[in-house]
PDB file of N, CA and C in Angstrom:
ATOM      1  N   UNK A   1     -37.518  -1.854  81.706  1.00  0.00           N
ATOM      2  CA  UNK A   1     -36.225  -2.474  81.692  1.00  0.00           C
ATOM      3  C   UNK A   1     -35.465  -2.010  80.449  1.00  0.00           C
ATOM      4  N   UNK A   2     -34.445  -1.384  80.320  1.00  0.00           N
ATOM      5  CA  UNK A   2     -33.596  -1.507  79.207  1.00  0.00           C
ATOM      6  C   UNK A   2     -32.510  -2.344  78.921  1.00  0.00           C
ATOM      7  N   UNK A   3     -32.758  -2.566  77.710  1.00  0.00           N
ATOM      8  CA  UNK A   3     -32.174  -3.375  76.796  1.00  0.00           C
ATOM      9  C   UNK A   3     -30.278  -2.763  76.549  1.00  0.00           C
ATOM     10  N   UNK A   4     -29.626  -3.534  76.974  1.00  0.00           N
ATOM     11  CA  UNK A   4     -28.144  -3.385  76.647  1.00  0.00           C
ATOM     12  C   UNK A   4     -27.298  -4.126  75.398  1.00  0.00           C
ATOM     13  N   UNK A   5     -28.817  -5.289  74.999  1.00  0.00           N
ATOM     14  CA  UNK A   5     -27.645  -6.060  74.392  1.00  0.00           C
ATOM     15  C   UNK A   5     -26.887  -5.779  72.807  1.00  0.00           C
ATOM     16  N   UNK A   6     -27.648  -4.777  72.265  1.00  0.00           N
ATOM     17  CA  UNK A   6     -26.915  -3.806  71.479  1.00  0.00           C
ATOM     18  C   UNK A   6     -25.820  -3.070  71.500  1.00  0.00           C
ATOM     19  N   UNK A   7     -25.708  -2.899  72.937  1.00  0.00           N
ATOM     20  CA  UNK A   7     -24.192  -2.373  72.918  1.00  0.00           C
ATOM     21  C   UNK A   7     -22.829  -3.463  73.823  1.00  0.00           C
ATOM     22  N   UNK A   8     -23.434  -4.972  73.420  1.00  0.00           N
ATOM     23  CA  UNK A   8     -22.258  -5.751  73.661  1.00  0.00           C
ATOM     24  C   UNK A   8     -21.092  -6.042  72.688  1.00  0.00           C
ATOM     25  N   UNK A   9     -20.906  -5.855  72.061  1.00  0.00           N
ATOM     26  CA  UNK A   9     -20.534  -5.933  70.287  1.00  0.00           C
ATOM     27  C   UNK A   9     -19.033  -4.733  71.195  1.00  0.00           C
ATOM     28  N   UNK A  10     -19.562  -3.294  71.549  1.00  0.00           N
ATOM     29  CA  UNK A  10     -18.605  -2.318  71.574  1.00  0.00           C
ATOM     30  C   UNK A  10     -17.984  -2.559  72.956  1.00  0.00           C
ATOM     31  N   UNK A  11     -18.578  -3.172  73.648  1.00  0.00           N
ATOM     32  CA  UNK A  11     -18.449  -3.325  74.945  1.00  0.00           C
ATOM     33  C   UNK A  11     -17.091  -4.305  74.901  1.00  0.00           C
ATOM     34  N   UNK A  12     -17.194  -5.222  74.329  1.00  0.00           N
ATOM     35  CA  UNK A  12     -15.985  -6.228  73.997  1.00  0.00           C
ATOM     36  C   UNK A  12     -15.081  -5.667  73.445  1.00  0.00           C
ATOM     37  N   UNK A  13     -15.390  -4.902  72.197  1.00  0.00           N
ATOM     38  CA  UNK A  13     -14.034  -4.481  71.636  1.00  0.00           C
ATOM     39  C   UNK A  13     -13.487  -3.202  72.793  1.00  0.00           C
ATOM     40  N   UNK A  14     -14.248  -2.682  73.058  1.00  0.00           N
ATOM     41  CA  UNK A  14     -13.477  -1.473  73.907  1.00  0.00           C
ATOM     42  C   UNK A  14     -12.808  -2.727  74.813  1.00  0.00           C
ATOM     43  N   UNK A  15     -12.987  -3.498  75.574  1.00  0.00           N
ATOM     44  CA  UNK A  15     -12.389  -4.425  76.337  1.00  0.00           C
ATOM     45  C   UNK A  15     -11.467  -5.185  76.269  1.00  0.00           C
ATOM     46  N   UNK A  16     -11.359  -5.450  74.470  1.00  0.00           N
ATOM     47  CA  UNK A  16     -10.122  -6.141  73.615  1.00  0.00           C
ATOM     48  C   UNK A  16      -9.409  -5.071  73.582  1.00  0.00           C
ATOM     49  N   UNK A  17      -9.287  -3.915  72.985  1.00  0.00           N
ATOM     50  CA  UNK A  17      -8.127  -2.981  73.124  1.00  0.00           C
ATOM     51  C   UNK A  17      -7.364  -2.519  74.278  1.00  0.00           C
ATOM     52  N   UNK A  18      -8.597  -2.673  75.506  1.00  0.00           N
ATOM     53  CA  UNK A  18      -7.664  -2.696  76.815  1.00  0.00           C
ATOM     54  C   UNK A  18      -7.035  -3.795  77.044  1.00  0.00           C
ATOM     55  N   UNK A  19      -7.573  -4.751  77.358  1.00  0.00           N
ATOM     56  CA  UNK A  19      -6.152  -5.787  77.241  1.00  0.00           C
ATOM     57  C   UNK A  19      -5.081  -5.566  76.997  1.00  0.00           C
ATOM     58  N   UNK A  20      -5.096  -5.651  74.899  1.00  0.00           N
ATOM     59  CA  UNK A  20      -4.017  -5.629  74.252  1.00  0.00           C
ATOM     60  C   UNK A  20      -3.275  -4.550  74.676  1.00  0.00           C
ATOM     61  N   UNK A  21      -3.748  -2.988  75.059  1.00  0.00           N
ATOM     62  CA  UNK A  21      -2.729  -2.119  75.497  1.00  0.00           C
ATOM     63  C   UNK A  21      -2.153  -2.316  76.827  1.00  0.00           C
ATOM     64  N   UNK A  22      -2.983  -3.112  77.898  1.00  0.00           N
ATOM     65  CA  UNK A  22      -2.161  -3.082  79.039  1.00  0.00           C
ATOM     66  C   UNK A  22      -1.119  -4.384  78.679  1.00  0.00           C
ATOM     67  N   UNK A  23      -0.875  -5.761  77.844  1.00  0.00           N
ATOM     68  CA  UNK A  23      -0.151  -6.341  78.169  1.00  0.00           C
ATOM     69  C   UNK A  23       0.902  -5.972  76.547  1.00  0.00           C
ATOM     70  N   UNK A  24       0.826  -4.754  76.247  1.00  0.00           N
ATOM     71  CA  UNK A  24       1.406  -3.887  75.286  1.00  0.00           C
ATOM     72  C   UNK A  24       2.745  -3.101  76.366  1.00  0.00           C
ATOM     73  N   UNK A  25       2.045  -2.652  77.162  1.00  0.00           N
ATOM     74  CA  UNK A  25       2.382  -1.842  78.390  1.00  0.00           C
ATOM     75  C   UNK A  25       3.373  -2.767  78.851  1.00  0.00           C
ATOM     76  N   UNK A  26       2.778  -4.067  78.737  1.00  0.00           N
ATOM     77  CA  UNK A  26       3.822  -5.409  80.185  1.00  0.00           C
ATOM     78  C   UNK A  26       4.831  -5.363  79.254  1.00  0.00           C
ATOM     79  N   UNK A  27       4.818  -5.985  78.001  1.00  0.00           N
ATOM     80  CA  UNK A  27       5.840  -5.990  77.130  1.00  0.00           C
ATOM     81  C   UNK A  27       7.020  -5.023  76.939  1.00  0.00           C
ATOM     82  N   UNK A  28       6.707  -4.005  77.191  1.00  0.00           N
ATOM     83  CA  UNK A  28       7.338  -2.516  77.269  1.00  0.00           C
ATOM     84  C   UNK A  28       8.245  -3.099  79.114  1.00  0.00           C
ATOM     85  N   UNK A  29       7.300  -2.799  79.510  1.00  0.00           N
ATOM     86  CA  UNK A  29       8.322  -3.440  80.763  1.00  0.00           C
ATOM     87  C   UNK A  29       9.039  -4.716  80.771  1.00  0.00           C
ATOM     88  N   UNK A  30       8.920  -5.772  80.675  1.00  0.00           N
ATOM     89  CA  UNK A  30       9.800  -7.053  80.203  1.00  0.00           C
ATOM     90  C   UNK A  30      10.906  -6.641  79.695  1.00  0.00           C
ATOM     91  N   UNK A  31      10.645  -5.523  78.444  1.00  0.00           N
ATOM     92  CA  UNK A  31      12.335  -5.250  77.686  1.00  0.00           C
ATOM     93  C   UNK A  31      12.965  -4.263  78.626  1.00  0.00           C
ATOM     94  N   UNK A  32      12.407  -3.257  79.376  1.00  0.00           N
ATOM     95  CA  UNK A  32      13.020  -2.488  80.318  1.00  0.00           C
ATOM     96  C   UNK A  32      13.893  -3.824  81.220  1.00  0.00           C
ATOM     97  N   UNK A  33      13.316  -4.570  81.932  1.00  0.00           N
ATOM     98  CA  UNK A  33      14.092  -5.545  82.694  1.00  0.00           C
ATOM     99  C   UNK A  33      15.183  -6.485  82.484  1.00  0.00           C
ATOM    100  N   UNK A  34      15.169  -6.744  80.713  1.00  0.00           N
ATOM    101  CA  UNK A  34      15.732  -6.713  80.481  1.00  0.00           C
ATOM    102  C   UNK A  34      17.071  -6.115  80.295  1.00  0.00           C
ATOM    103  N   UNK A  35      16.911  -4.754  79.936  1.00  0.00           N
ATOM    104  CA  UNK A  35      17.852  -3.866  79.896  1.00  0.00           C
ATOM    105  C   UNK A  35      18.619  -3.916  81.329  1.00  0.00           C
ATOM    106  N   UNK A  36      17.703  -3.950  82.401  1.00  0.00           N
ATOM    107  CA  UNK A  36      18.505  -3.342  83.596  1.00  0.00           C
ATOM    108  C   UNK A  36      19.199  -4.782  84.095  1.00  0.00           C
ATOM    109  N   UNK A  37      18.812  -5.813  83.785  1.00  0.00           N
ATOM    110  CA  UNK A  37      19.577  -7.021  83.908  1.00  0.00           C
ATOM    111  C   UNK A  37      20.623  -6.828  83.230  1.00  0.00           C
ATOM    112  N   UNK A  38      21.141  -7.179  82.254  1.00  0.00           N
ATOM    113  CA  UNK A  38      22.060  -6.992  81.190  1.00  0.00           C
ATOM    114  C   UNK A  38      22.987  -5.918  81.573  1.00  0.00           C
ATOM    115  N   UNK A  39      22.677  -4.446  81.848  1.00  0.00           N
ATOM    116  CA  UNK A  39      23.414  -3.572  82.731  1.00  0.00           C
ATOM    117  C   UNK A  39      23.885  -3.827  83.982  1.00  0.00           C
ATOM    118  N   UNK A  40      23.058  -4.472  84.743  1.00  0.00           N
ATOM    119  CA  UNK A  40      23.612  -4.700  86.143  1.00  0.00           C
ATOM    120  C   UNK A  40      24.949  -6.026  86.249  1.00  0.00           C
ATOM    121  N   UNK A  41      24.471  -6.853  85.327  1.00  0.00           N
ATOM    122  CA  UNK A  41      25.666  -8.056  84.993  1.00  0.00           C
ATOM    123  C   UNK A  41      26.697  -7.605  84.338  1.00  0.00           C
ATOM    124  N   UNK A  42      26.836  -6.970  84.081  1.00  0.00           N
ATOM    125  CA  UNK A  42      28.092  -5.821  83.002  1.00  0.00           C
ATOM    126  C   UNK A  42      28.901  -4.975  84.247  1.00  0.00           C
ATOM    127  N   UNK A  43      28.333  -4.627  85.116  1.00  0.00           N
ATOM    128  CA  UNK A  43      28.563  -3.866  86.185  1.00  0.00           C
ATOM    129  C   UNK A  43      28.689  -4.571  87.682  1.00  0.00           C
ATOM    130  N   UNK A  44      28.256  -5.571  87.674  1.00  0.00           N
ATOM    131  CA  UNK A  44      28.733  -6.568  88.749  1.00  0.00           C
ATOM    132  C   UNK A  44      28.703  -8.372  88.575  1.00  0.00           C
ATOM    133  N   UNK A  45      29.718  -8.248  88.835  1.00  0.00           N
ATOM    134  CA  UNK A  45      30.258  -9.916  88.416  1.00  0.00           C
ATOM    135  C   UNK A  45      29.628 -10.922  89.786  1.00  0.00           C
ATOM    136  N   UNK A  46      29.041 -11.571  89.250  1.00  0.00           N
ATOM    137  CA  UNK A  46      28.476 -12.939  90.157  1.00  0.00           C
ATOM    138  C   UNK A  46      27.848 -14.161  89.629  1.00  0.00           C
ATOM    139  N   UNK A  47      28.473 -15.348  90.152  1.00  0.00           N
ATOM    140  CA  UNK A  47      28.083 -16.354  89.731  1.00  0.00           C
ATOM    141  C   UNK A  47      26.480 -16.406  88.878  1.00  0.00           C
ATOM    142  N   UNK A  48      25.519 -15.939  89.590  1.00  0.00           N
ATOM    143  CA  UNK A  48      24.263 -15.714  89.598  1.00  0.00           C
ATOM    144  C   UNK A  48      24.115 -15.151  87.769  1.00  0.00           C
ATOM    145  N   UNK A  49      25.005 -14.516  87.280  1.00  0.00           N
ATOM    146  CA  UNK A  49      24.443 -13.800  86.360  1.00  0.00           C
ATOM    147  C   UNK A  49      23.795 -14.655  85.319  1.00  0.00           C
ATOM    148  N   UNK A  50      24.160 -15.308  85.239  1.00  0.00           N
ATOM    149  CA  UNK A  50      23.688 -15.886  83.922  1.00  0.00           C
ATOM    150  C   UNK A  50      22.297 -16.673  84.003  1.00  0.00           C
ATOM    151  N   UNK A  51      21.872 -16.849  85.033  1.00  0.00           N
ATOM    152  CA  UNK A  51      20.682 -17.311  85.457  1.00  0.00           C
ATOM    153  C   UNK A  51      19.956 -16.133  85.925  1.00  0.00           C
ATOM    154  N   UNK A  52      20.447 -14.918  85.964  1.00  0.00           N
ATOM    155  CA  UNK A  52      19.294 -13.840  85.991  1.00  0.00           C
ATOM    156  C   UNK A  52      18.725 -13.683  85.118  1.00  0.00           C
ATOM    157  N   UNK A  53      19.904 -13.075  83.417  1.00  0.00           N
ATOM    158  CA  UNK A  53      19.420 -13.020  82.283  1.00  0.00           C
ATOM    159  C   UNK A  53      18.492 -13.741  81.757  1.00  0.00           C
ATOM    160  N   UNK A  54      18.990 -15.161  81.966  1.00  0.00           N
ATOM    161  CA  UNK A  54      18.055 -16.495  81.549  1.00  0.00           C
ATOM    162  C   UNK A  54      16.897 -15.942  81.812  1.00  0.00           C
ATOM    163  N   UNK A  55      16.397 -16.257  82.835  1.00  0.00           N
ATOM    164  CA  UNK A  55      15.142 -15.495  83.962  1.00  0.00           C
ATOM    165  C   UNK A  55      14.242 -13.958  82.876  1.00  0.00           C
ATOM    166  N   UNK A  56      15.502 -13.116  82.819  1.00  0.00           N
ATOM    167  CA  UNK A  56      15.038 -11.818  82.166  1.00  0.00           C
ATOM    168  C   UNK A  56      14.447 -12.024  81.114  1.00  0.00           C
ATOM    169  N   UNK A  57      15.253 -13.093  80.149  1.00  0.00           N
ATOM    170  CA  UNK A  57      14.449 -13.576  78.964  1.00  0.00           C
ATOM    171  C   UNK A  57      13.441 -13.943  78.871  1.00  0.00           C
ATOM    172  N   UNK A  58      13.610 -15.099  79.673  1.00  0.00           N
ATOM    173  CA  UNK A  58      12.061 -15.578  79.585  1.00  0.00           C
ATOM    174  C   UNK A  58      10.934 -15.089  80.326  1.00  0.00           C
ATOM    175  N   UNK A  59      10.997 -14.041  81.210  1.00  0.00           N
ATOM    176  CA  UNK A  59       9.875 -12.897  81.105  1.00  0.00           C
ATOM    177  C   UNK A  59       9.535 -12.460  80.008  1.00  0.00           C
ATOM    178  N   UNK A  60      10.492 -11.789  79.240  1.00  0.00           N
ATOM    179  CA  UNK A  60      10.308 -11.551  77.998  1.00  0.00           C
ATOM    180  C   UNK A  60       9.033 -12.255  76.731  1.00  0.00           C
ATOM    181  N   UNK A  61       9.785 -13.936  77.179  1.00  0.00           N
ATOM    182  CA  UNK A  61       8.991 -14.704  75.952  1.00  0.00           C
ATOM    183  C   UNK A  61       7.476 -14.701  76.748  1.00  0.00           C
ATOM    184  N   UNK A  62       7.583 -14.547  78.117  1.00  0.00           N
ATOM    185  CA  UNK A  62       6.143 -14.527  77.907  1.00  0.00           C
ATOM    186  C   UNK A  62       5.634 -13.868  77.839  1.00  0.00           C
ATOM    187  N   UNK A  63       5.783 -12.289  78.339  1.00  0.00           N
ATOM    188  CA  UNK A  63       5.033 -11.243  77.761  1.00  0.00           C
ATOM    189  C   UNK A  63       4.761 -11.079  76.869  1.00  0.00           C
ATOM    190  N   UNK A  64       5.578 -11.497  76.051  1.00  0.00           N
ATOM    191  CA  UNK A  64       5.426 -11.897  74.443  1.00  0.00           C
ATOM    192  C   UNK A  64       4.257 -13.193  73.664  1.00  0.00           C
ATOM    193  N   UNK A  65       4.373 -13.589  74.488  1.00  0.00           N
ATOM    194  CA  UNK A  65       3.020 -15.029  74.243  1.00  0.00           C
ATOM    195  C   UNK A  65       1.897 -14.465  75.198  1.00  0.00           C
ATOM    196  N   UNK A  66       2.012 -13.360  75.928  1.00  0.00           N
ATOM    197  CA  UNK A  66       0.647 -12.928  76.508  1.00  0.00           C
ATOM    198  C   UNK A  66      -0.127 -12.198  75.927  1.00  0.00           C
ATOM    199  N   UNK A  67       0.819 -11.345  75.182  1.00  0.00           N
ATOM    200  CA  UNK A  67       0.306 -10.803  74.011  1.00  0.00           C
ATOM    201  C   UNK A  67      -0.759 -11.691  72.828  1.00  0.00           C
ATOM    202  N   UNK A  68       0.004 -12.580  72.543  1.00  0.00           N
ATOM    203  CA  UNK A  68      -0.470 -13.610  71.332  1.00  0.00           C
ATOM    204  C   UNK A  68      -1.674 -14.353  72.053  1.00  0.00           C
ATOM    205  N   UNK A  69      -1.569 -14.460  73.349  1.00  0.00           N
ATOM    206  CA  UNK A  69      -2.240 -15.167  73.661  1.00  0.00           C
ATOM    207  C   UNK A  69      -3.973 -14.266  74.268  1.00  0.00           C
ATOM    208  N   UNK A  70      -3.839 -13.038  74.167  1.00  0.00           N
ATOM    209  CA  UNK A  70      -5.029 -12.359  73.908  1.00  0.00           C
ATOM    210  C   UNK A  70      -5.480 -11.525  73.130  1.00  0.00           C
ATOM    211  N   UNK A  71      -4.468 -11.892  71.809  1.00  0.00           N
ATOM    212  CA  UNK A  71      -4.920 -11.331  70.432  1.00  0.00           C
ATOM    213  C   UNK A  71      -5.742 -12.443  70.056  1.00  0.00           C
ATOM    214  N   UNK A  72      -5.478 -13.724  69.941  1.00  0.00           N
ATOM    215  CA  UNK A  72      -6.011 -14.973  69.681  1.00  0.00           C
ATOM    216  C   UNK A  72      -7.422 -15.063  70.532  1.00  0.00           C
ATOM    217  N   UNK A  73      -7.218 -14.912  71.476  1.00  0.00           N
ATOM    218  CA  UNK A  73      -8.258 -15.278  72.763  1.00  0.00           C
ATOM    219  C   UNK A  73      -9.550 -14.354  72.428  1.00  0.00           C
ATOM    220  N   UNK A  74      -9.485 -13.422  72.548  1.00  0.00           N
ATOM    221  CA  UNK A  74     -10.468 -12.299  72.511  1.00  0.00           C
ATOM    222  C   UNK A  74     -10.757 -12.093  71.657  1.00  0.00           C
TER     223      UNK A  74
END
């Protein structure tokens, strides 16, 4: 039988850096959606807008607390 549990230690951290880069990645997209919200309301007028942005933002804050929340976690 071999023994793995020596390499749980790297196993986690290689696993913590994926995380952090894929919801690194989300974050990167959140501000893209941002952007294209903000452009598209600039470029077409509708009641709706201001509750998209709203919306856009707070994707934002949470990609942003998803982040925090598996720097903390892990």
């Amino acid at each position: 039988m071999i023994d793995f549990s020596g390499f749980m230690p790297y196993f986690l951290l290689i696993q913590k850096f994926f995380f952090i880069a894929l919801s690194i990645f989300y974050f990167i997209y959140a501000l893209i959606v941002v952007k294209q919200v903000k452009s598209m309301s600039t470029n077409v007028k509708d009641k709706f807008n201001p509750i998209l942005i709203t919306f856009s933002y707070l994707h934002l804050l949470f990609a942003f607390l998803l982040i925090l929340l598996i720097i903390l976690w892990l």
